[in-house]
Protein backbone atom coordinates (compact mmCIF):
# COMPACT_ATOMS: atom_id res chain seq x y z
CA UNK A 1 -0.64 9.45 7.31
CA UNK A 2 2.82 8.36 5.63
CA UNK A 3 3.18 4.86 4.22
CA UNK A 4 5.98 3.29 3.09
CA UNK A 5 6.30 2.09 -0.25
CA UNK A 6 8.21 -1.31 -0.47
CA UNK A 7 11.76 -1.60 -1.13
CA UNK A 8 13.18 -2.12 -4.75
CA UNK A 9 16.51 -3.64 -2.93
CA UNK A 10 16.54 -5.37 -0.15
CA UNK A 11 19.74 -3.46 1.25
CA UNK A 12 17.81 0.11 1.12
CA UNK A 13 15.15 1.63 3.18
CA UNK A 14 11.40 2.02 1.81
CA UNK A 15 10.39 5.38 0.41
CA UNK A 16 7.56 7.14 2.00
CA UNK A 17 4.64 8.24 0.45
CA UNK A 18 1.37 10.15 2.13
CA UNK A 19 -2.14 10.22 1.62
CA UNK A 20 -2.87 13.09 -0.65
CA UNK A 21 -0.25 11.54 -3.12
CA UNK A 22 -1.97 8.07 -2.87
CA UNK A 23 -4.96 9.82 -3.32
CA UNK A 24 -3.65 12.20 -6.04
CA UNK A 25 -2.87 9.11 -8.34
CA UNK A 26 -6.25 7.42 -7.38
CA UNK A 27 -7.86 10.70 -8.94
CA UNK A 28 -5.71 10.39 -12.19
CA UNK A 29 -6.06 6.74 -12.82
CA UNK A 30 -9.01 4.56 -12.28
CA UNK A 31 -7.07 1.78 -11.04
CA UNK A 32 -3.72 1.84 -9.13
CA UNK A 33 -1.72 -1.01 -7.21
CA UNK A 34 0.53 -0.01 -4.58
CA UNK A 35 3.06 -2.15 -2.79
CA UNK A 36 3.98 -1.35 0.31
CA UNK A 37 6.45 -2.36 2.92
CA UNK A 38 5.66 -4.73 5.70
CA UNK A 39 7.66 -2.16 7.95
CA UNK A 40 3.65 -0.14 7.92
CA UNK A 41 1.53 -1.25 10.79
CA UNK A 42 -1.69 -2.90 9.75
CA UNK A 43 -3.94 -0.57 11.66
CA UNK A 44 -2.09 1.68 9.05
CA UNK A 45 -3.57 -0.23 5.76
CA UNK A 46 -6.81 -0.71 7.80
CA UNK A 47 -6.89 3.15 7.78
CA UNK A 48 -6.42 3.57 4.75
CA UNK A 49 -8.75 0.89 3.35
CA UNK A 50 -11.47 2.61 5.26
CA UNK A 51 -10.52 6.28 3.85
CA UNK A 52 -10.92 4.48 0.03
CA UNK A 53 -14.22 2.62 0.81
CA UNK A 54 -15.76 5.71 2.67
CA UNK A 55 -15.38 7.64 -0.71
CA UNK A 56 -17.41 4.03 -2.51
CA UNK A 57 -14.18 2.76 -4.35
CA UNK A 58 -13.17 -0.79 -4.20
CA UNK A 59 -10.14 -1.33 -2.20
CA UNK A 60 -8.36 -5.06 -2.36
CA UNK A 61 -5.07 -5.65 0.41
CA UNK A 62 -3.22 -9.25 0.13
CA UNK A 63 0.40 -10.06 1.49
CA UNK A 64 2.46 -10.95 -1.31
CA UNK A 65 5.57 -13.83 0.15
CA UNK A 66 8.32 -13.05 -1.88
CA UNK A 67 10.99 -15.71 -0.54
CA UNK A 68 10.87 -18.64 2.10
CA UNK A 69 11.31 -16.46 5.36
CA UNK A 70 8.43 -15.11 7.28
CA UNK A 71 10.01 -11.50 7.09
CA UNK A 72 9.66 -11.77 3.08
CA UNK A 73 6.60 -10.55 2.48
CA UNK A 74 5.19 -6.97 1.32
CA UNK A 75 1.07 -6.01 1.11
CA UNK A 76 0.19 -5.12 -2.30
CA UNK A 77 -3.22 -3.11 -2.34
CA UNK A 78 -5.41 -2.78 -5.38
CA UNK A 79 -7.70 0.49 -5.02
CA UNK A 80 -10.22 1.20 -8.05
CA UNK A 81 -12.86 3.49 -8.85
């Protein structure tokens, strides 16, 4: 599963990242946020919310609005051990 990471300009296209490096960093750190671009399905974050919580860590998904359009938002997710 690749999911992309949000943008750092609004002009360029998200970076994609897939699961084993997500989970890679999990491993290393005991907390991690990710943000990631509202260009990923949500059946996508679903996904991966249910790969975290199957191995017992705490996974936490919100949609951050970052200006006054409905297109501004991104989903910031919050996985810990």
């Amino acid at each position: 599963m690749d999911l992309k990471l949000a943008r750092a300009d609004l002009g360029a296209k998200p970076k994609k990242i897939n699961l084993a490096k997500i989970e890679e960093k999990v491993v290393r750190e005991e907390s991690v946020i990710f943000y990631f671009d509202r260009e990923n399905s949500h059946k996508n974050l679903l996904a991966l919310q249910d790969h975290f919580e199957g191995q017992g860590r705490s996974f936490y998904m919100s949609e951050v609005k970052y200006g006054l359009s409905d297109n501004d938002y991104m989903y910031q997710v919050h996985i810990m051990s």
